[in-house]
C-alpha atoms as a PDB file:
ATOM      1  CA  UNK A   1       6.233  24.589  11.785  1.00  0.00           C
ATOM      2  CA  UNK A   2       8.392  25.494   8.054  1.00  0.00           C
ATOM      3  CA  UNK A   3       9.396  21.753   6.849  1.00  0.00           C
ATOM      4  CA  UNK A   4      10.140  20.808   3.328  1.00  0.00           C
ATOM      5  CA  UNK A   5       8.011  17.808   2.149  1.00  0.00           C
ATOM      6  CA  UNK A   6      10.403  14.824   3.130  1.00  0.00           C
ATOM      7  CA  UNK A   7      10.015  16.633   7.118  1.00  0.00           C
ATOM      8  CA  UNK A   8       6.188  16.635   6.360  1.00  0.00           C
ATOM      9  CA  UNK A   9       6.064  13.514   5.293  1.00  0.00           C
ATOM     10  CA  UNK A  10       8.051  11.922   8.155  1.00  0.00           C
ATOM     11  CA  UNK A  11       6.076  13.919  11.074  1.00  0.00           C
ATOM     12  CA  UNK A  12       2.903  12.523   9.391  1.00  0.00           C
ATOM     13  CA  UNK A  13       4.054   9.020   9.493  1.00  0.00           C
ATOM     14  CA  UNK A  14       5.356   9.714  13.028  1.00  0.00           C
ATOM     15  CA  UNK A  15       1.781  10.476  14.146  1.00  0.00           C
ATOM     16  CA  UNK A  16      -0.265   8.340  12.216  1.00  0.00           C
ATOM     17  CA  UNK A  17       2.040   5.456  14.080  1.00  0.00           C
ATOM     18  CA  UNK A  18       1.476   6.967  17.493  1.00  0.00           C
ATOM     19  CA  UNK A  19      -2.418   7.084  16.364  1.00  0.00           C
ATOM     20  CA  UNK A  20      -2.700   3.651  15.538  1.00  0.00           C
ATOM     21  CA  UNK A  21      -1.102   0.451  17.102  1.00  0.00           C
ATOM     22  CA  UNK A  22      -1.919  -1.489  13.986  1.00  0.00           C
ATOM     23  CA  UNK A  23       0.077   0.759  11.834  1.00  0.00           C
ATOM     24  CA  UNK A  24       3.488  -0.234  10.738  1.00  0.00           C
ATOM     25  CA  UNK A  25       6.032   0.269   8.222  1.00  0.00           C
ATOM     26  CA  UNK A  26       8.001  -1.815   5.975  1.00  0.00           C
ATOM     27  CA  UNK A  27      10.979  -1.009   2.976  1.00  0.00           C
ATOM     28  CA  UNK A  28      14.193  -1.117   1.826  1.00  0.00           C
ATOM     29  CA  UNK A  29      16.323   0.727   4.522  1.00  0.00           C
ATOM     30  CA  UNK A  30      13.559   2.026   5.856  1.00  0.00           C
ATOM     31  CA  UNK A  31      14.968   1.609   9.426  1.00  0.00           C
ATOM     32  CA  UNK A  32      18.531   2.560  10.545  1.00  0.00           C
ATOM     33  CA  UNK A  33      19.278   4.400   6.981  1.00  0.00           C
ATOM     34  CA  UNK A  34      15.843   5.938   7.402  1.00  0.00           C
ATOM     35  CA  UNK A  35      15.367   5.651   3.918  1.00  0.00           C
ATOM     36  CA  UNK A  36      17.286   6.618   0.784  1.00  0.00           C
ATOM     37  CA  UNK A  37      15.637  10.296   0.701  1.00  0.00           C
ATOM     38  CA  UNK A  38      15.587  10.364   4.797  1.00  0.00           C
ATOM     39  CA  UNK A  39      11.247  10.260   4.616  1.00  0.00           C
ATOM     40  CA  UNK A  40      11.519   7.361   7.319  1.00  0.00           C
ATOM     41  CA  UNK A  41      14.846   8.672   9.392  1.00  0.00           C
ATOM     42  CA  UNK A  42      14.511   8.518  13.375  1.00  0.00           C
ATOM     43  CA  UNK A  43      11.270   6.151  13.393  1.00  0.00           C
ATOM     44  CA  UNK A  44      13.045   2.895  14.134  1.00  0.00           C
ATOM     45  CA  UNK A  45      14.222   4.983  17.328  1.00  0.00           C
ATOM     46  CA  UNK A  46      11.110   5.847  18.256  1.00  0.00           C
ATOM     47  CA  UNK A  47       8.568   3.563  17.386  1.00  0.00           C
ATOM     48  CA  UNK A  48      11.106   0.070  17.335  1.00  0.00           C
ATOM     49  CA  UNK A  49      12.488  -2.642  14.195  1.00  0.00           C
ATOM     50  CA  UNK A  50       8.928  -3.973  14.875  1.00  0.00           C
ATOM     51  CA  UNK A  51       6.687  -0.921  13.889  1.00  0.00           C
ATOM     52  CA  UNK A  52       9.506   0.431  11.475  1.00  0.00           C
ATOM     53  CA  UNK A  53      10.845  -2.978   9.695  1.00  0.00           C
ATOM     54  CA  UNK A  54      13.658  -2.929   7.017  1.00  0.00           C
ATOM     55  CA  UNK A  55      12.940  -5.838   4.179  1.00  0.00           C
ATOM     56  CA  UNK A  56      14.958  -7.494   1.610  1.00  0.00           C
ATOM     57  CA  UNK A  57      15.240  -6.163  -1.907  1.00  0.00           C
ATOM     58  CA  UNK A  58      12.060  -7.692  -3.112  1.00  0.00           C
ATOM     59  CA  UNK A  59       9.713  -5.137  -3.826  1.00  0.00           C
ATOM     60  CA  UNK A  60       7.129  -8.288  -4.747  1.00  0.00           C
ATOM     61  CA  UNK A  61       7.649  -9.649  -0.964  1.00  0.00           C
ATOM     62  CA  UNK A  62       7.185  -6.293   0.598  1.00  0.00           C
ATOM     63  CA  UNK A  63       3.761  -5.651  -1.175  1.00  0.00           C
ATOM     64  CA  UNK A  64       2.719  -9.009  -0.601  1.00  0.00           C
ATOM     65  CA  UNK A  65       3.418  -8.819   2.827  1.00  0.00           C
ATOM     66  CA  UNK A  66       1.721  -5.515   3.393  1.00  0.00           C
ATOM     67  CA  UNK A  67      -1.440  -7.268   1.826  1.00  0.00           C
ATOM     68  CA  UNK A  68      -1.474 -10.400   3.786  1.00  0.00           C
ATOM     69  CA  UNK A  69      -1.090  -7.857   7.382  1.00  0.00           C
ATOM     70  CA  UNK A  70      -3.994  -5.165   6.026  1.00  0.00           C
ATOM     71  CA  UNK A  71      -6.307  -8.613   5.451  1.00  0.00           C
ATOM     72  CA  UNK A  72      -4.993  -9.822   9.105  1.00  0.00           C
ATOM     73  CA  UNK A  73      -6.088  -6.451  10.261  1.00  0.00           C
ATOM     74  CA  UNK A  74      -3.218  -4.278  10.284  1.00  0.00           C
ATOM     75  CA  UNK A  75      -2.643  -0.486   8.157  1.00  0.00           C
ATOM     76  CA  UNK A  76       0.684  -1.228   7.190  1.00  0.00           C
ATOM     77  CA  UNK A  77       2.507   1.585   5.063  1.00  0.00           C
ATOM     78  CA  UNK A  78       4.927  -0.316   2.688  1.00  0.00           C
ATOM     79  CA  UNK A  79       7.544   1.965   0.735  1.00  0.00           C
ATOM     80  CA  UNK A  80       8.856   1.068  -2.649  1.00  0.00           C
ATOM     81  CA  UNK A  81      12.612   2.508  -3.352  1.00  0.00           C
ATOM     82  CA  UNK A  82      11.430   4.032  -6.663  1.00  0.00           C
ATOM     83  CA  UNK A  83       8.118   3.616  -8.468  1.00  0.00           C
ATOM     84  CA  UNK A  84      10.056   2.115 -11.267  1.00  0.00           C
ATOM     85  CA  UNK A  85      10.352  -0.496  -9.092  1.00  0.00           C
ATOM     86  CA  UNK A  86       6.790  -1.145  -8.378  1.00  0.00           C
ATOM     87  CA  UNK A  87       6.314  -2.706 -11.378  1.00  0.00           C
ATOM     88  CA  UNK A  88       7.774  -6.165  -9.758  1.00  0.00           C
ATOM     89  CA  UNK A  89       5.089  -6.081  -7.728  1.00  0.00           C
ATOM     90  CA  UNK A  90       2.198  -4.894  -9.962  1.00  0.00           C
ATOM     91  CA  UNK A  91       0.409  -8.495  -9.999  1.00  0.00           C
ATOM     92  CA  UNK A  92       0.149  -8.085  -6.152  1.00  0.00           C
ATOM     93  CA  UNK A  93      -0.987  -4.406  -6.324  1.00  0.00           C
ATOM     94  CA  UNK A  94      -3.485  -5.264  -9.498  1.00  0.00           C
ATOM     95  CA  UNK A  95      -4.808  -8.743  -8.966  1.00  0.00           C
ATOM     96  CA  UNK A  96      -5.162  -8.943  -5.081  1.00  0.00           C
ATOM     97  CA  UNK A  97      -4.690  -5.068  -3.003  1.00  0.00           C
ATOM     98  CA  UNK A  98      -7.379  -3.443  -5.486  1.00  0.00           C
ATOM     99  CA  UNK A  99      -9.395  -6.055  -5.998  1.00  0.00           C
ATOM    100  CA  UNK A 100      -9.799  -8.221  -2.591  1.00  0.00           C
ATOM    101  CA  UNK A 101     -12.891  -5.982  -1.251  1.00  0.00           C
ATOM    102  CA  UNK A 102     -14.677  -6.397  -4.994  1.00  0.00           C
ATOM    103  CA  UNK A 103     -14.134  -9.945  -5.050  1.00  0.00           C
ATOM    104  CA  UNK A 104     -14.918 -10.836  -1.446  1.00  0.00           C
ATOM    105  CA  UNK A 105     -18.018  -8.254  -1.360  1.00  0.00           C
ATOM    106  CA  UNK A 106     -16.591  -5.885   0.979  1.00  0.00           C
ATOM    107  CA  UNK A 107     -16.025  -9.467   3.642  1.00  0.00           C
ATOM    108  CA  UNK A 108     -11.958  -8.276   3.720  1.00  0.00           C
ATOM    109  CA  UNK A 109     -10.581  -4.959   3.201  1.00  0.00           C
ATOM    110  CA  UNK A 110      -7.365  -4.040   2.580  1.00  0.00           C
ATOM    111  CA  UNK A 111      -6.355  -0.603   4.293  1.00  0.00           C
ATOM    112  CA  UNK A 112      -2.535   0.092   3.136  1.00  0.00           C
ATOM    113  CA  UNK A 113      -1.348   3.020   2.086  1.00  0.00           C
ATOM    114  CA  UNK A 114       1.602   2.501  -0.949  1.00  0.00           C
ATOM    115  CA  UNK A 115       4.645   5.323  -0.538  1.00  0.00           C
ATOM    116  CA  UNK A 116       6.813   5.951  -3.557  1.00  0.00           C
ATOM    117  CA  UNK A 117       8.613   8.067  -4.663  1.00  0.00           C
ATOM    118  CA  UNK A 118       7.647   9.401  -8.681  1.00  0.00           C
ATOM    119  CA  UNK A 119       8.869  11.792 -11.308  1.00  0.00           C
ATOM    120  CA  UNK A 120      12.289  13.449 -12.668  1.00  0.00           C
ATOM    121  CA  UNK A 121      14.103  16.647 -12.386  1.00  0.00           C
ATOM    122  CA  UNK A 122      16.821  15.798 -10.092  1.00  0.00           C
ATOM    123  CA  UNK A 123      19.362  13.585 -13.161  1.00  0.00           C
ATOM    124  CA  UNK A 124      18.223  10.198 -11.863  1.00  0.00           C
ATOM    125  CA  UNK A 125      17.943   6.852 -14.633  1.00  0.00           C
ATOM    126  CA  UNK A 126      14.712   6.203 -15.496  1.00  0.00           C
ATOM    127  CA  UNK A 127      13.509   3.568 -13.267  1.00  0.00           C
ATOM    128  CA  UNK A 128      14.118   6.195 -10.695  1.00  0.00           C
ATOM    129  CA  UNK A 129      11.792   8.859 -12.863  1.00  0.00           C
ATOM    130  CA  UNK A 130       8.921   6.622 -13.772  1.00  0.00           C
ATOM    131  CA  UNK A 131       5.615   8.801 -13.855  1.00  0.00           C
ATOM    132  CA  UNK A 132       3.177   5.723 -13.240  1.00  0.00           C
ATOM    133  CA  UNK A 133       0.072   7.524 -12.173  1.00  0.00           C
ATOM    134  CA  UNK A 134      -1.952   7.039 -15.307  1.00  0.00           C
ATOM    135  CA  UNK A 135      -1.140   2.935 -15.340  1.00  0.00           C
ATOM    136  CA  UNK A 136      -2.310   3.049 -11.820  1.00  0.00           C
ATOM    137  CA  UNK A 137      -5.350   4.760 -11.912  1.00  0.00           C
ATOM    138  CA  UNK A 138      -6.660   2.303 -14.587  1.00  0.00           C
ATOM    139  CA  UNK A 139      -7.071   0.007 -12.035  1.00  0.00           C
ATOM    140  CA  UNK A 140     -10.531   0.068 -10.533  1.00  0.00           C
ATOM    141  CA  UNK A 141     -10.508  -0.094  -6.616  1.00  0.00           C
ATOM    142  CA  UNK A 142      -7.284   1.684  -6.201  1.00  0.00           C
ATOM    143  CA  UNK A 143      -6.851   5.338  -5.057  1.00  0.00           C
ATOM    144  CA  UNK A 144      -3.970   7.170  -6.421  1.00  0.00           C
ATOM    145  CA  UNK A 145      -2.881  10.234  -5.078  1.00  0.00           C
ATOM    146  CA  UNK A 146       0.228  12.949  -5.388  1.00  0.00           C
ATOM    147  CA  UNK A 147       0.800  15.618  -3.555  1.00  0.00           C
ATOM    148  CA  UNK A 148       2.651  19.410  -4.531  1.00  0.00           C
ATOM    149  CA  UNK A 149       3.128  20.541  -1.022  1.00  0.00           C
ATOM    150  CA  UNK A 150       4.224  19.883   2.269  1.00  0.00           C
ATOM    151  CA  UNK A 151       0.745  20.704   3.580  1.00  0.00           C
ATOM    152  CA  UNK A 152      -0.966  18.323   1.158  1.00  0.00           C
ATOM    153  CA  UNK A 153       1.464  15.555   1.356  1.00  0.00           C
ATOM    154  CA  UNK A 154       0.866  15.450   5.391  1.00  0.00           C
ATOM    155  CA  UNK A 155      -2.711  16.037   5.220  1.00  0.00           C
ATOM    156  CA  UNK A 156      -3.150  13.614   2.449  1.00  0.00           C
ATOM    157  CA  UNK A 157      -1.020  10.530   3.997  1.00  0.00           C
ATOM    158  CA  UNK A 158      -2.688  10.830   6.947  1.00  0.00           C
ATOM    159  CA  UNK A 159      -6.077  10.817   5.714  1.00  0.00           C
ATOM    160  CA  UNK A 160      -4.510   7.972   3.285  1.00  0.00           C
ATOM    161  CA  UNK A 161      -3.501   6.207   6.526  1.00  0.00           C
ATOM    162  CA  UNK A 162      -7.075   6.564   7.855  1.00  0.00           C
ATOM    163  CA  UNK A 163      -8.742   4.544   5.062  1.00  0.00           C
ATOM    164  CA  UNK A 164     -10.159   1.176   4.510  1.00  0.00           C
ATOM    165  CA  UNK A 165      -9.034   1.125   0.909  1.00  0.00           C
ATOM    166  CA  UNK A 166      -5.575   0.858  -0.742  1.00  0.00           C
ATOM    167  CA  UNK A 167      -4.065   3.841  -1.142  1.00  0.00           C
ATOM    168  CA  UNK A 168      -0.864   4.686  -3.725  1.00  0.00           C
ATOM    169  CA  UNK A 169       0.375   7.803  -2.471  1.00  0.00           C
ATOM    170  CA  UNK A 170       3.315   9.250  -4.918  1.00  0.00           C
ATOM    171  CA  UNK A 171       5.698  11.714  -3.765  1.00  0.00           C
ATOM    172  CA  UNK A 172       7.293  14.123  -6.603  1.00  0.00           C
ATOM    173  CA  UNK A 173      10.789  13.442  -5.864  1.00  0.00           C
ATOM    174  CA  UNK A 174      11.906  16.704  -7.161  1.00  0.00           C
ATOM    175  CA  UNK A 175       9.596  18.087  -4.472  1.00  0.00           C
ATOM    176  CA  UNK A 176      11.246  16.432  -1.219  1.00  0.00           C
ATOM    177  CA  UNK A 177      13.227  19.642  -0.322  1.00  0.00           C
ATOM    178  CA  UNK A 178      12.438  22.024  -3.173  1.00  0.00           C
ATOM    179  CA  UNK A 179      10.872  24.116  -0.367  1.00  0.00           C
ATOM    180  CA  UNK A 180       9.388  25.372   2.988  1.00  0.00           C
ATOM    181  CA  UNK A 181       5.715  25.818   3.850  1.00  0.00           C
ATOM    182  CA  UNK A 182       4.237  26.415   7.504  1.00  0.00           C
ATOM    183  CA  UNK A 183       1.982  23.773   8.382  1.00  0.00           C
ATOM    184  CA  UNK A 184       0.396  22.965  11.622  1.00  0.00           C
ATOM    185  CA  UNK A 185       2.030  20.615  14.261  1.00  0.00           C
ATOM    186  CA  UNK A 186      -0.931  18.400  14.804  1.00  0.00           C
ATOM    187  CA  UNK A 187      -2.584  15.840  12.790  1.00  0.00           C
ATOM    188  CA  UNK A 188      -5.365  17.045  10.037  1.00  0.00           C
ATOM    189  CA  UNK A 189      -6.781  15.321   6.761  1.00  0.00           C
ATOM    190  CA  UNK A 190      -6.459  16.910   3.366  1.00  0.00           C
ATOM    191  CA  UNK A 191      -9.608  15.319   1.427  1.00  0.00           C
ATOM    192  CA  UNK A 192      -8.903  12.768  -0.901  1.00  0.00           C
ATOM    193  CA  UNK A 193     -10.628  13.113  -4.136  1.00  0.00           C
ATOM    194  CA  UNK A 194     -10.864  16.606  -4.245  1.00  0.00           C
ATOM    195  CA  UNK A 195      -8.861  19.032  -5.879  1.00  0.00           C
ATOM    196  CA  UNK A 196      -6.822  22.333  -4.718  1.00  0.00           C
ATOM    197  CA  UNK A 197      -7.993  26.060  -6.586  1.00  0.00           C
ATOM    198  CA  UNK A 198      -4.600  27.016  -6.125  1.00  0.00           C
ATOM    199  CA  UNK A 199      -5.040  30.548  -7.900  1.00  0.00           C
ATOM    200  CA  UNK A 200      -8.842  31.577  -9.382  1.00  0.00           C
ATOM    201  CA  UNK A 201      -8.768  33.083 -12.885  1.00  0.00           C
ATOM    202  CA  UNK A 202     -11.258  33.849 -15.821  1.00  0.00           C
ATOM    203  CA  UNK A 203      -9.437  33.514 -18.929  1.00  0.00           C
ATOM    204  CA  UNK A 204      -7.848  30.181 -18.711  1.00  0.00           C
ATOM    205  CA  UNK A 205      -7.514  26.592 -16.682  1.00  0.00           C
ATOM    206  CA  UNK A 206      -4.426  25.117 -16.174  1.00  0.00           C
ATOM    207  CA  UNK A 207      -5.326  21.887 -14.524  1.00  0.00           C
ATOM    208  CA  UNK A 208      -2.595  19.995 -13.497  1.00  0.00           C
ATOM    209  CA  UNK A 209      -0.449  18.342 -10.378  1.00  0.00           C
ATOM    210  CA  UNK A 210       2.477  16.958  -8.761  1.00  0.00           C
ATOM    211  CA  UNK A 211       6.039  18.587 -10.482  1.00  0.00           C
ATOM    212  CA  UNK A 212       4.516  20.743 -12.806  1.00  0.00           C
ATOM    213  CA  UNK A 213       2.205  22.594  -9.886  1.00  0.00           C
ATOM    214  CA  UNK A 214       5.214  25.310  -9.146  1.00  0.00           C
ATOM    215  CA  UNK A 215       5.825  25.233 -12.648  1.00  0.00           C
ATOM    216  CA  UNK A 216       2.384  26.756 -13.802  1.00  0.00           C
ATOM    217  CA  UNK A 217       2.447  28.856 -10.815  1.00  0.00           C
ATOM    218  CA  UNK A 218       5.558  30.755 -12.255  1.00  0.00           C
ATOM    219  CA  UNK A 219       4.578  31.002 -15.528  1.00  0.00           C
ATOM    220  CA  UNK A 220       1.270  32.655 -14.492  1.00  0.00           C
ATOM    221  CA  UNK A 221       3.101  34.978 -12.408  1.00  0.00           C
ATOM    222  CA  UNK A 222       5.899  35.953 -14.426  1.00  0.00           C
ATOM    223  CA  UNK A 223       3.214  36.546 -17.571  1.00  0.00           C
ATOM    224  CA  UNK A 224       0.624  38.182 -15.184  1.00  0.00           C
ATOM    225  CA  UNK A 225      -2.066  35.972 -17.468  1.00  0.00           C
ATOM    226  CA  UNK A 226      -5.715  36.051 -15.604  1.00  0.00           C
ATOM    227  CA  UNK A 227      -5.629  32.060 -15.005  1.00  0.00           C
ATOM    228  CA  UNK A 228      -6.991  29.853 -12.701  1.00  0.00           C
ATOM    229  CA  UNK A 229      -4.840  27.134 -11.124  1.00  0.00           C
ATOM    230  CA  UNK A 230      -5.859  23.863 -10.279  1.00  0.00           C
ATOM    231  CA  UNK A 231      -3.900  21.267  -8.102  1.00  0.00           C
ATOM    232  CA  UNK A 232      -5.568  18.009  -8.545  1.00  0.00           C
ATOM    233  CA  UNK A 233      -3.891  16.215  -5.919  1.00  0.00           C
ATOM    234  CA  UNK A 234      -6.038  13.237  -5.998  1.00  0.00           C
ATOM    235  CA  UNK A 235      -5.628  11.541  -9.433  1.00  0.00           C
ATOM    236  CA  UNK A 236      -7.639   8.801  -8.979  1.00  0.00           C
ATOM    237  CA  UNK A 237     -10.618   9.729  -8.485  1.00  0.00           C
ATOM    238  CA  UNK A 238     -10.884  12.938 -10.271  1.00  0.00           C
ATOM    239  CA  UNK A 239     -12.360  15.623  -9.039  1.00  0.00           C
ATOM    240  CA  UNK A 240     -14.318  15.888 -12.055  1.00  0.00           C
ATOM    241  CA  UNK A 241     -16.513  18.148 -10.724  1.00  0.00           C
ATOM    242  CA  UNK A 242     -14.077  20.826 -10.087  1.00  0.00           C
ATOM    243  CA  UNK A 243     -12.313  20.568 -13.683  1.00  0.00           C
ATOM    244  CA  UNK A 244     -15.568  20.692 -15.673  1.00  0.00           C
ATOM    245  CA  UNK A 245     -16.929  23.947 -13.329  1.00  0.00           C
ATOM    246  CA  UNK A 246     -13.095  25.858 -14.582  1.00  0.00           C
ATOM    247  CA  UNK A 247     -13.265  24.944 -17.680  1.00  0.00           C
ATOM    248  CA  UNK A 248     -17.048  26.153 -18.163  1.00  0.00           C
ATOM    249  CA  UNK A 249     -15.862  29.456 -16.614  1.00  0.00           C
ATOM    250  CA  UNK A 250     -12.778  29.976 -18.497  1.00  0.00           C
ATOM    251  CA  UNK A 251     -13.538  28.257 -21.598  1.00  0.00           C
ATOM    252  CA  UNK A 252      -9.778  27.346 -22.450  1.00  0.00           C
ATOM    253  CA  UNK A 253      -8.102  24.601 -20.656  1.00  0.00           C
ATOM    254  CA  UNK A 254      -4.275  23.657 -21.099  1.00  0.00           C
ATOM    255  CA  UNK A 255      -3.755  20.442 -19.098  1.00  0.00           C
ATOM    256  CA  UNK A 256      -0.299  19.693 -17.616  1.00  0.00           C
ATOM    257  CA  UNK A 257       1.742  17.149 -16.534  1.00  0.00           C
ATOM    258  CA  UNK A 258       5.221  15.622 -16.340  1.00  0.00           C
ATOM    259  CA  UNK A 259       4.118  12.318 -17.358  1.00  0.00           C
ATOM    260  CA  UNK A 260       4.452  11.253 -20.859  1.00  0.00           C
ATOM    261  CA  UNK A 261       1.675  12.318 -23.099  1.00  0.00           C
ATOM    262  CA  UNK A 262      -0.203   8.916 -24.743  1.00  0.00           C
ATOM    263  CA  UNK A 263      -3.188   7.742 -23.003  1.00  0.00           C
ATOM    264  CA  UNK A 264      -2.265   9.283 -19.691  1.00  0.00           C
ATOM    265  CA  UNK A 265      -4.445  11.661 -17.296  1.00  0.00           C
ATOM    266  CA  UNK A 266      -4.470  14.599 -19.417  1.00  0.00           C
ATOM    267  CA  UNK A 267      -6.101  12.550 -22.061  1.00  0.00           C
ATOM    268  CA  UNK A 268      -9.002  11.358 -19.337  1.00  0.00           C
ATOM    269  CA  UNK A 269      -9.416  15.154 -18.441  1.00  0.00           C
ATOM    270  CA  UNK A 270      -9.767  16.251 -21.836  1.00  0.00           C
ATOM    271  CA  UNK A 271     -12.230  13.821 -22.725  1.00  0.00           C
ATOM    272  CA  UNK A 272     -14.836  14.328 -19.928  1.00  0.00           C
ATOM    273  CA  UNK A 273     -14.502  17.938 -20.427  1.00  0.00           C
ATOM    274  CA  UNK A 274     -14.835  17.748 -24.469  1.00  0.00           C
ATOM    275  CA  UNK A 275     -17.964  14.863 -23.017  1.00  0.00           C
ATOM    276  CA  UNK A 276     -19.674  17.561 -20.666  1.00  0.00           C
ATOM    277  CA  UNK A 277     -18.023  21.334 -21.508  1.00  0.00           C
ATOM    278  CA  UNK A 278     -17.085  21.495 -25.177  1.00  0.00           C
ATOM    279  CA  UNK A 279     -20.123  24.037 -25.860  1.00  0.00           C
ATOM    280  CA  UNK A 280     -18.498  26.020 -23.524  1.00  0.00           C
ATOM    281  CA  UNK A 281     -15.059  26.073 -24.843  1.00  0.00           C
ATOM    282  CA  UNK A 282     -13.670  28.993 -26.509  1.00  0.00           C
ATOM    283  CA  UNK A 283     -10.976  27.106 -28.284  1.00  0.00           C
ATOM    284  CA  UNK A 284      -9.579  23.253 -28.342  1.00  0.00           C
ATOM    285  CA  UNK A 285      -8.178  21.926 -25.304  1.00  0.00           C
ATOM    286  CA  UNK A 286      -4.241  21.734 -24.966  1.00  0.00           C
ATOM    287  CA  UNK A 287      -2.134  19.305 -23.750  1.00  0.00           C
ATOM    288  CA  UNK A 288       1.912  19.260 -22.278  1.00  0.00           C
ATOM    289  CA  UNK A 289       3.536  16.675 -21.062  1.00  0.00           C
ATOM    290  CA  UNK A 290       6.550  14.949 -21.605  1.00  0.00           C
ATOM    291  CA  UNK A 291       7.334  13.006 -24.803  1.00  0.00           C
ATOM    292  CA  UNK A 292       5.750   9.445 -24.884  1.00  0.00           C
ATOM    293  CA  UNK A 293       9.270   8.000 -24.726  1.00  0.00           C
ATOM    294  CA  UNK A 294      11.093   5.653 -21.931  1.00  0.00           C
ATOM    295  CA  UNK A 295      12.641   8.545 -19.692  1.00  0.00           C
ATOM    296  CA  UNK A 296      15.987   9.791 -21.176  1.00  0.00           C
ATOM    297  CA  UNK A 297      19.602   9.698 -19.770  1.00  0.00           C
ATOM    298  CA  UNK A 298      20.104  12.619 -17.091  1.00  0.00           C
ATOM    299  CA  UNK A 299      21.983  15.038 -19.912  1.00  0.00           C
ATOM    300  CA  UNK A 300      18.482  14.618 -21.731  1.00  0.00           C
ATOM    301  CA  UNK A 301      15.645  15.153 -18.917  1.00  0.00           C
ATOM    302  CA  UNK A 302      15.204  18.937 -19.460  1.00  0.00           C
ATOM    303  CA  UNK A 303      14.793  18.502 -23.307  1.00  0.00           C
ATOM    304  CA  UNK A 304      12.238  15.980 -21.936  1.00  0.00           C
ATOM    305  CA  UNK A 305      10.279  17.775 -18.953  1.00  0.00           C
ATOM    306  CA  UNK A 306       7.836  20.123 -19.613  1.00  0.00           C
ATOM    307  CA  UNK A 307       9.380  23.449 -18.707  1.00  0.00           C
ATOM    308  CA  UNK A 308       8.368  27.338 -17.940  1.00  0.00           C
ATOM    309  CA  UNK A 309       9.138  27.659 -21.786  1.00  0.00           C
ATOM    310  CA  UNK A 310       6.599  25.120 -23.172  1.00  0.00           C
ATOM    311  CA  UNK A 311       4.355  26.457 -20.551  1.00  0.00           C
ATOM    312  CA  UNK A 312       4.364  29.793 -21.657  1.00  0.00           C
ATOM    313  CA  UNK A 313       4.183  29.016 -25.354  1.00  0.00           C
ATOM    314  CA  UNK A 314       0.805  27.164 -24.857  1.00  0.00           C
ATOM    315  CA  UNK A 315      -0.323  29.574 -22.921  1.00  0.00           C
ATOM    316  CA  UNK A 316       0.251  32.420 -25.920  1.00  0.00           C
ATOM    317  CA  UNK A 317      -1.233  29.856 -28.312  1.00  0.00           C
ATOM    318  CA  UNK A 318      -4.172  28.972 -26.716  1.00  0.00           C
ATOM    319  CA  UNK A 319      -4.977  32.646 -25.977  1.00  0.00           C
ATOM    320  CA  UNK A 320      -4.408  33.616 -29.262  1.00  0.00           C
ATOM    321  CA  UNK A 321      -7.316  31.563 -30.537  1.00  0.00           C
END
């Protein structure tokens, strides 16, 4: 079938529910309004306000909630409006979802799977553009992953939904209906922890995910530059493997993301390959990102977004070296 992601996203959570009683849902609207991007719309019909539960504007209460049901059991799916908003509940993600398993030696688990959606483009405020991957993945015993596709997005979630271990699963917002891809009607797993080759290339690694996927993937096309393109879709944990076998092969690396640039995962790439690779580099390894800045006003977001420009202008600088 051609969905967008938001269609992807919804006929994943429509099977993982039929695939497992214990599975429910639980956010803002999720229910009648189906959610404020639609991910969620027609569930309550099919499933029930039991399975599919609408909560009270406390995005504390609905993570603690989904903790106290995965201990009793359950694989409940929470969503959080915007990830902006997660950060009311980050003492219930930090201090008790990621560590309950490490502190009770594995006795309790806590299989949820955190939906949110992440990242700018579309002239939101900036608690609706939060790129919070990086914060997240500091957190040992949490899995953090974001999707560029409809294919990976479904495959991902329900492999996500399959898990024993918390999952934060961000969805690029600018991605919900940017496009079509033909995916398959049934259920199937996308790998977590292991990164996409989205294009194979000699003279360069662009390693990046999320937004700026499509973004590289123009830029690469439009310059007809011999690179190889790597999705990472998991960020957390990194494929490590797959980054540090590109960049030996290429020997120049540009790493790119939408998030802003201090201390975040382009810095964690670029130190395990300048760790394990740097012999093999050809040249230093580049980073673009957005400005480490709080997210600008909407007239300001695509002075602040890495573009096709800034893109292409690394690219020329890093082969001229």
């Amino acid at each position: 079938m051609l969905v967008n992601m938001v269609s992807a996203i919804n006929n994943a959570l429509e099977l993982i529910l039929k695939e497992n009683k214990d599975a429910v849902l639980l956010g803002e609207d999720i229910g009648r309004d189906g959610g404020v991007f639609r991910v969620t719309e027609g569930l309550v019909d099919k499933f029930g306000d039991e399975r599919v539960i609408d909560t009270p504007l406390a995005e504390s209460g609905i993570i603690g909630t989904s903790i106290g049901m995965a201990l009793a059991g359950m694989h409940p799916i929470p969503e959080v409006q915007f990830a902006g908003f997660m950060y009311l509940s980050v003492s219930q993600i930090v201090n008790h979802a990621a560590r309950y398993r490490s502190r009770s030696r594995s006795t309790f688990k806590v299989p949820m799977t955190i939906r949110t959606p992440v990242s700018g483009g579309v002239r939101t405020l900036e608690h609706h553009s939060e790129s919070p991957e990086a914060i997240y993945s500091h957190i040992g015993g949490l899995i953090v992953v974001e999707p560029s596709t409809p294919y990976d997005a479904k495959g991902l979630l329900i492999k996500a939904a399959r898990m024993e271990d918390p999952v934060l699963f961000l969805e690029p917002t600018r991605l919900y209906r940017l496009f079509k891809q033909e995916i398959p009607e049934e259920a199937y797993e996308v790998p977590i922890g292991k990164a996409n080759i989205v294009k194979e290339g000699s003279d360069l690694s662009i390693i990046t995910y999320g937004t700026m996927v499509n973004v590289a993937k123009n830029v690469i096309e439009k310059k007809k530059v011999n690179a190889e393109l790597i999705d990472l879709r998991t960020i957390n944990p990194l494929d490590e493997s797959t980054i540090l076998n590109s960049a030996k092969k290429t020997g120049r690396v540009i790493v790119l993301h939408e998030a802003p640039l201090s201390f975040g995962v382009g810095a964690e790439i670029s130190a395990r390959i300048a760790e394990k690779a740097m012999f093999e580099l050809k040249s230093p390894i580049m980073r673009v990102s957005s400005d480490s800045l709080p997210y600008p006003f909407p007239g300001y977001e695509k002075f602040y977004i890495p573009n096709e420009k800034k893109v292409s202008k690394a690219i020329e600088k890093i082969m001229s070296v």
